[in-house]
N, C-alpha and C. Protein backbone atom coordinates (compact mmCIF):
# COMPACT_ATOMS: atom_id res chain seq x y z
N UNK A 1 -35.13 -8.13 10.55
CA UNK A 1 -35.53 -9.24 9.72
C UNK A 1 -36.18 -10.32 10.56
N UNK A 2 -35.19 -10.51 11.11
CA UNK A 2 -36.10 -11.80 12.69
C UNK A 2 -37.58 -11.27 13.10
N UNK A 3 -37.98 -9.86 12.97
CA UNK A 3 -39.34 -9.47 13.76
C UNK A 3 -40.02 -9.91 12.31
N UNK A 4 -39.81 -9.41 11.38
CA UNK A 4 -40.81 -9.75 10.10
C UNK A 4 -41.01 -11.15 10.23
N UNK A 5 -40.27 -12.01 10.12
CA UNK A 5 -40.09 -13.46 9.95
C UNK A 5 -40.91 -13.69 11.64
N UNK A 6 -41.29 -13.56 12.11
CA UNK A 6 -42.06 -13.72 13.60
C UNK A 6 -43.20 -13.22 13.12
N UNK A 7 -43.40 -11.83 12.56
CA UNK A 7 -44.50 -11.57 12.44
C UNK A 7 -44.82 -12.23 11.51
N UNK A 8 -44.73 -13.05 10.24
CA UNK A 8 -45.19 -13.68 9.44
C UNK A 8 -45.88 -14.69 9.50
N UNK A 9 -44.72 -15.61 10.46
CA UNK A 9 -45.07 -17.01 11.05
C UNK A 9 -45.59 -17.01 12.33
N UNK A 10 -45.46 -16.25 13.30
CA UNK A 10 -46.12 -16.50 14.12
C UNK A 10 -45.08 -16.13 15.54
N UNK A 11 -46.07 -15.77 16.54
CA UNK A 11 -44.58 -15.45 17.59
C UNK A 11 -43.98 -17.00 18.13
N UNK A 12 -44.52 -17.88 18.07
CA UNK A 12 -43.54 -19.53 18.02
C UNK A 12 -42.54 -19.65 17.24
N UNK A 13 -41.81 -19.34 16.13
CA UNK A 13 -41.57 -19.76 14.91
C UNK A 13 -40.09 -19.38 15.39
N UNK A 14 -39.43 -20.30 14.83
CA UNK A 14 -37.69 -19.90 14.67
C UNK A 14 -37.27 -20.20 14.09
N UNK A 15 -35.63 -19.25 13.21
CA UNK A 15 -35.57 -19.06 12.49
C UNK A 15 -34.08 -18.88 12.53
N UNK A 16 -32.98 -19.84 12.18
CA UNK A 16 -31.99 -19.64 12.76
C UNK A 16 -30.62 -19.09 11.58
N UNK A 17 -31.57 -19.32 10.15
CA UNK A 17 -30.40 -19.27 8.80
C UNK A 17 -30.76 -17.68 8.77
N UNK A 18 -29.88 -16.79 9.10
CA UNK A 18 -30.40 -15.32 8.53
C UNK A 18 -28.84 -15.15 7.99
N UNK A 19 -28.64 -14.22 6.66
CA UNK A 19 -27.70 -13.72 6.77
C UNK A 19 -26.86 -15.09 6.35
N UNK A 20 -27.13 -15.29 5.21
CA UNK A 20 -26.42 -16.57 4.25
C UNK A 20 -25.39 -15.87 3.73
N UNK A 21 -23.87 -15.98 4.33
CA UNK A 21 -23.18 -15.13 3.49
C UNK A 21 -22.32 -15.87 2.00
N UNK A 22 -22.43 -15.09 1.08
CA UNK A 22 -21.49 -16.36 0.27
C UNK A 22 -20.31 -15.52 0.51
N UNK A 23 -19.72 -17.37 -0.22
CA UNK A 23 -18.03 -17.43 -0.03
C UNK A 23 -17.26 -16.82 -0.99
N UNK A 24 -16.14 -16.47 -0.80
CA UNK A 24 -15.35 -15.67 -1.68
C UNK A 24 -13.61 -16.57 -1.64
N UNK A 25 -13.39 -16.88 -2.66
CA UNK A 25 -11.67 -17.14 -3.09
C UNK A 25 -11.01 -16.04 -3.75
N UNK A 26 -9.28 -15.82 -3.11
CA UNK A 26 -8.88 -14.82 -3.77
C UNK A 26 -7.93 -15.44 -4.99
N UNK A 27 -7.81 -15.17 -5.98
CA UNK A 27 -7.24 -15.43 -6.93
C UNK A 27 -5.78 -15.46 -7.28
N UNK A 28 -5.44 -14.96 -6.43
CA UNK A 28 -3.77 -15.18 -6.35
C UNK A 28 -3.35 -15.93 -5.16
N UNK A 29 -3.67 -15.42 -3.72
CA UNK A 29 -3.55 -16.39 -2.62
C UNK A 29 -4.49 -17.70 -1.95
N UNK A 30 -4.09 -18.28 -0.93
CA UNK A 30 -5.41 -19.40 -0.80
C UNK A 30 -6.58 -19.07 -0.40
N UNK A 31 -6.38 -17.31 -0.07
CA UNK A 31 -7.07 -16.98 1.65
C UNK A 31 -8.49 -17.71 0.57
N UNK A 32 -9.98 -17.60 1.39
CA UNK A 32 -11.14 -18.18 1.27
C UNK A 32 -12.30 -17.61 2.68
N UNK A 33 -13.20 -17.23 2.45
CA UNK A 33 -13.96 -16.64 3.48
C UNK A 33 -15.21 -16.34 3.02
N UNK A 34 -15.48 -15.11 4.17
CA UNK A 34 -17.12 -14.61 3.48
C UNK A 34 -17.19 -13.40 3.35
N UNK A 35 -18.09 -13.08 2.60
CA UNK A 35 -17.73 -11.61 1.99
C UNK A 35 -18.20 -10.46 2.82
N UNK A 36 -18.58 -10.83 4.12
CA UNK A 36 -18.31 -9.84 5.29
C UNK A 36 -16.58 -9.71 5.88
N UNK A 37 -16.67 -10.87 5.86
CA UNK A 37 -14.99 -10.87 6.14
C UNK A 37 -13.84 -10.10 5.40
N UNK A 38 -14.30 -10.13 3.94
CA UNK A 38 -13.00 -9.45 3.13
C UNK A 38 -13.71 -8.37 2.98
N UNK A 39 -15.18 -7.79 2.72
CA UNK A 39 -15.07 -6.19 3.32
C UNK A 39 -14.81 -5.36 4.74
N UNK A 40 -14.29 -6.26 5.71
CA UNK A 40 -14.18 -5.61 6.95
C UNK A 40 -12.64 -5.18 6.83
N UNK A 41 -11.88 -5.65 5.78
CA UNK A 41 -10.26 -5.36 5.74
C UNK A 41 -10.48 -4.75 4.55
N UNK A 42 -8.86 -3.72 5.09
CA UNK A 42 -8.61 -3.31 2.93
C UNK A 42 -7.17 -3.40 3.48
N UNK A 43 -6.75 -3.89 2.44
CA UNK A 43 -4.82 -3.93 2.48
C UNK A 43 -4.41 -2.99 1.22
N UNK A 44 -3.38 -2.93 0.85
CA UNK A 44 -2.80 -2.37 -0.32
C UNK A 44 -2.36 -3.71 -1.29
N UNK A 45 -2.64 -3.84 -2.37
CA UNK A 45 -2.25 -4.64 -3.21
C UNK A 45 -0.88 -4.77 -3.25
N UNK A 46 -0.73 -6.35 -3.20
CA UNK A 46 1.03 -6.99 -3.19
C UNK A 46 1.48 -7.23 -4.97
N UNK A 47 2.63 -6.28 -4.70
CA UNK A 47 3.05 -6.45 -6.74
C UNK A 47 3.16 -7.68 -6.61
N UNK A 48 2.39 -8.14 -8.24
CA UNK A 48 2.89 -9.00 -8.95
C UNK A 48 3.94 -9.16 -9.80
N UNK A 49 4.23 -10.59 -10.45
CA UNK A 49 5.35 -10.67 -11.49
C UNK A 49 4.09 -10.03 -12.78
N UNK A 50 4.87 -9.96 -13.52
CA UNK A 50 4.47 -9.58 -14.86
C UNK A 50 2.61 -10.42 -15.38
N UNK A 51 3.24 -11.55 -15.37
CA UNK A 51 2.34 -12.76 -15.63
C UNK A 51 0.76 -12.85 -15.17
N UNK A 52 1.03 -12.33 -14.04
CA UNK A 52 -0.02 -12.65 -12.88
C UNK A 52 -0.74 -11.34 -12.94
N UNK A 53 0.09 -9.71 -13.52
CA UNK A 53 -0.69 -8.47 -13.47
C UNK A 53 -1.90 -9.06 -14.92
N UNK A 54 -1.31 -9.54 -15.66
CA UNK A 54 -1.84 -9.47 -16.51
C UNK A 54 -3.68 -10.31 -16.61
N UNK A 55 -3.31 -11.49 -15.61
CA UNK A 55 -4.60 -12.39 -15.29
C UNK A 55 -5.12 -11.48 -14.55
N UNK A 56 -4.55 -10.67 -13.74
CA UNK A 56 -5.71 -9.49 -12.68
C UNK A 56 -5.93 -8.52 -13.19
N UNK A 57 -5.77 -7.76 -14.36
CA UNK A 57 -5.97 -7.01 -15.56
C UNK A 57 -7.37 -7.40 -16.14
N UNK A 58 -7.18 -8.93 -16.63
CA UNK A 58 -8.55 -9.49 -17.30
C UNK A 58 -9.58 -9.26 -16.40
N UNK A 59 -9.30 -10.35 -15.28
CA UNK A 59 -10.19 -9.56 -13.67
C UNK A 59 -10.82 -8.79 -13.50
N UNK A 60 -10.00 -7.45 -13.57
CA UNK A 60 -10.81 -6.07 -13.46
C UNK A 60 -11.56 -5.86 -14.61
N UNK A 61 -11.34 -5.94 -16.07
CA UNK A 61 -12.17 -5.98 -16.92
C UNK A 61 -13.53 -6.95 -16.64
N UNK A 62 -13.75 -7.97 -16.19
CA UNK A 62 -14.77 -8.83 -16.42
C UNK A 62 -15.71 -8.65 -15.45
N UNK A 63 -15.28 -7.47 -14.09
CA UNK A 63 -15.86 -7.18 -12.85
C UNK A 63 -16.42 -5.71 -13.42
N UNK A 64 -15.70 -4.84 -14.07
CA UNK A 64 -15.99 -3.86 -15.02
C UNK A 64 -17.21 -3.76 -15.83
N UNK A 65 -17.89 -5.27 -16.47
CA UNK A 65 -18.34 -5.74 -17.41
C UNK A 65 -19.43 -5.95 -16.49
N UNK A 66 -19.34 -6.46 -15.49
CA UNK A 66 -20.78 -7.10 -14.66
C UNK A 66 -21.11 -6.37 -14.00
N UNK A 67 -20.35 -4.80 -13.47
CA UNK A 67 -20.68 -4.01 -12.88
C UNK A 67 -21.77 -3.08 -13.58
N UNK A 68 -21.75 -3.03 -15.13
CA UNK A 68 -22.31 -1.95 -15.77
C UNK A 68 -23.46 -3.11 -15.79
N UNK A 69 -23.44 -4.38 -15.95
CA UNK A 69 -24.40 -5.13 -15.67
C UNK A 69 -25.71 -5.13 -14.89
N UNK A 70 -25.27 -4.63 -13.81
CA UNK A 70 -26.01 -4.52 -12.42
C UNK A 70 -25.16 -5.42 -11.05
N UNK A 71 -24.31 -5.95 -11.62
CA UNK A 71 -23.61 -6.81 -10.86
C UNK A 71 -22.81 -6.19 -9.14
N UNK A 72 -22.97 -6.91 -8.34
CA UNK A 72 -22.51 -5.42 -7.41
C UNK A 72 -20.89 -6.44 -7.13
N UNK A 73 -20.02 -5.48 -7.16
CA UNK A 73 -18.44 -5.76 -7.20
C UNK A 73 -17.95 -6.25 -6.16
N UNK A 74 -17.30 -7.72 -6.30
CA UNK A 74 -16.95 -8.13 -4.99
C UNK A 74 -15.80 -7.56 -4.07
N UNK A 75 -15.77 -7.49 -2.86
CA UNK A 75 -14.31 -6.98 -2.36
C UNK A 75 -13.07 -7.67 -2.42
N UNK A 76 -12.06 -7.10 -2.13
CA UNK A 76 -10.83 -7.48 -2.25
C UNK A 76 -10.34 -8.56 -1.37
N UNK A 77 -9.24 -9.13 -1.41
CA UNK A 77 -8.59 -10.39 -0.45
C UNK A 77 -8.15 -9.59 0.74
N UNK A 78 -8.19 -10.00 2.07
CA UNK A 78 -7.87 -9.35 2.99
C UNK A 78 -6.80 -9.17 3.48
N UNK A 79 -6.02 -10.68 2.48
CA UNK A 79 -4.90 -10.60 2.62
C UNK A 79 -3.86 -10.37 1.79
N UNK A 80 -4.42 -10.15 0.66
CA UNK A 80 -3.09 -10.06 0.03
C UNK A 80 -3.25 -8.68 -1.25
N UNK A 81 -4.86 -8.01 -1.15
CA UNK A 81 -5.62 -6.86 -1.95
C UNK A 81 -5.84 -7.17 -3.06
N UNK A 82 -5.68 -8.64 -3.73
CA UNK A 82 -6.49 -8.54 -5.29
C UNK A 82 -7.70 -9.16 -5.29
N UNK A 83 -8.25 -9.46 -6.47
CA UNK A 83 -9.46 -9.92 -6.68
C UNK A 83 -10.00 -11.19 -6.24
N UNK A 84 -11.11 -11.45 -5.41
CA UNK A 84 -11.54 -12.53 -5.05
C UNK A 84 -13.19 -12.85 -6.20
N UNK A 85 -13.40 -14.01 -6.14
CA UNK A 85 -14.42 -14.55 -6.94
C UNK A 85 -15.03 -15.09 -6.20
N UNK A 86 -16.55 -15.61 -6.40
CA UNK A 86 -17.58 -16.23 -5.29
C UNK A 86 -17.21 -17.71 -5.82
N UNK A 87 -17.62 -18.23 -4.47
CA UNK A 87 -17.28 -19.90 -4.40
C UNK A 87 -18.66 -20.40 -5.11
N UNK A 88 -18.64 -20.89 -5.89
CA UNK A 88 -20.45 -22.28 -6.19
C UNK A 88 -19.60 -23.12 -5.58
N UNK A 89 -20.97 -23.26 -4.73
CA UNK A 89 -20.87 -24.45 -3.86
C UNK A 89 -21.75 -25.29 -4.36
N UNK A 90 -21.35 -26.85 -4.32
CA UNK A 90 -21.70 -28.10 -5.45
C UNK A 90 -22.92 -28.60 -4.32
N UNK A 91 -23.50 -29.22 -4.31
CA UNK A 91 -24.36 -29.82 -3.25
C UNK A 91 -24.56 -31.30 -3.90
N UNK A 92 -24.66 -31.52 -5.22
CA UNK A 92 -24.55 -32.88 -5.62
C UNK A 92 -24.05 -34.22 -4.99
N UNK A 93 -23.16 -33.70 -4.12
CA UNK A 93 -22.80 -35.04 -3.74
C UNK A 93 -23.50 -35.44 -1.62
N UNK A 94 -24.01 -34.14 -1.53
CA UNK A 94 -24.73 -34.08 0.44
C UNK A 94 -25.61 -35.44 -0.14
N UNK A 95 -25.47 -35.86 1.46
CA UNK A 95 -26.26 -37.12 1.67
C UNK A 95 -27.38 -36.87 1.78
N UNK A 96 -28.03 -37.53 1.50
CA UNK A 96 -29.96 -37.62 1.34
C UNK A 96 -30.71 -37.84 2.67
């Protein structure tokens, strides 16, 4: 990618943002990272109480739903094996 981006702009040119990874939260624990990070681990999923299978139930349905979408499926928590969701990140408030 760096040679295209040279060959485009020029052999001067630099280019230091490659490889923007987004962020991922897992939904039951705090963990938070990037989604190189939680595909480089796989754990085995930690039982839940009753309550909580049921919110990671919906989960898999709505990842189910975006998958037939075209959506490509995020990986698991690294730490604890359930479902993580991508972070939006707000920018509204960065200084000018």
């Amino acid at each position: 990618m760096r040679e295209l981006v040279k060959h485009l702009l020029g052999p001067g040119a630099t280019c230091s943002n490659f490889g923007m990874d987004k962020t991922l939260r897992c939904t039951v624990c705090t963990w938070r990272g990037a989604w190189a990070e939680a595909a480089a681990v796989r754990v085995q999923p930690v039982p839940l109480p009753p309550a909580l299978e049921e919110i990671q139930y919906a989960y898999e349905q709505k990842q189910a739903e975006e998958e037939q979408l075209g959506a490509h499926r995020a990986p698991p928590c690294p730490q604890c094996g359930h479902h993580t969701l991508p972070v939006h990140l707000k920018r509204g408030h960065a200084a000018v």
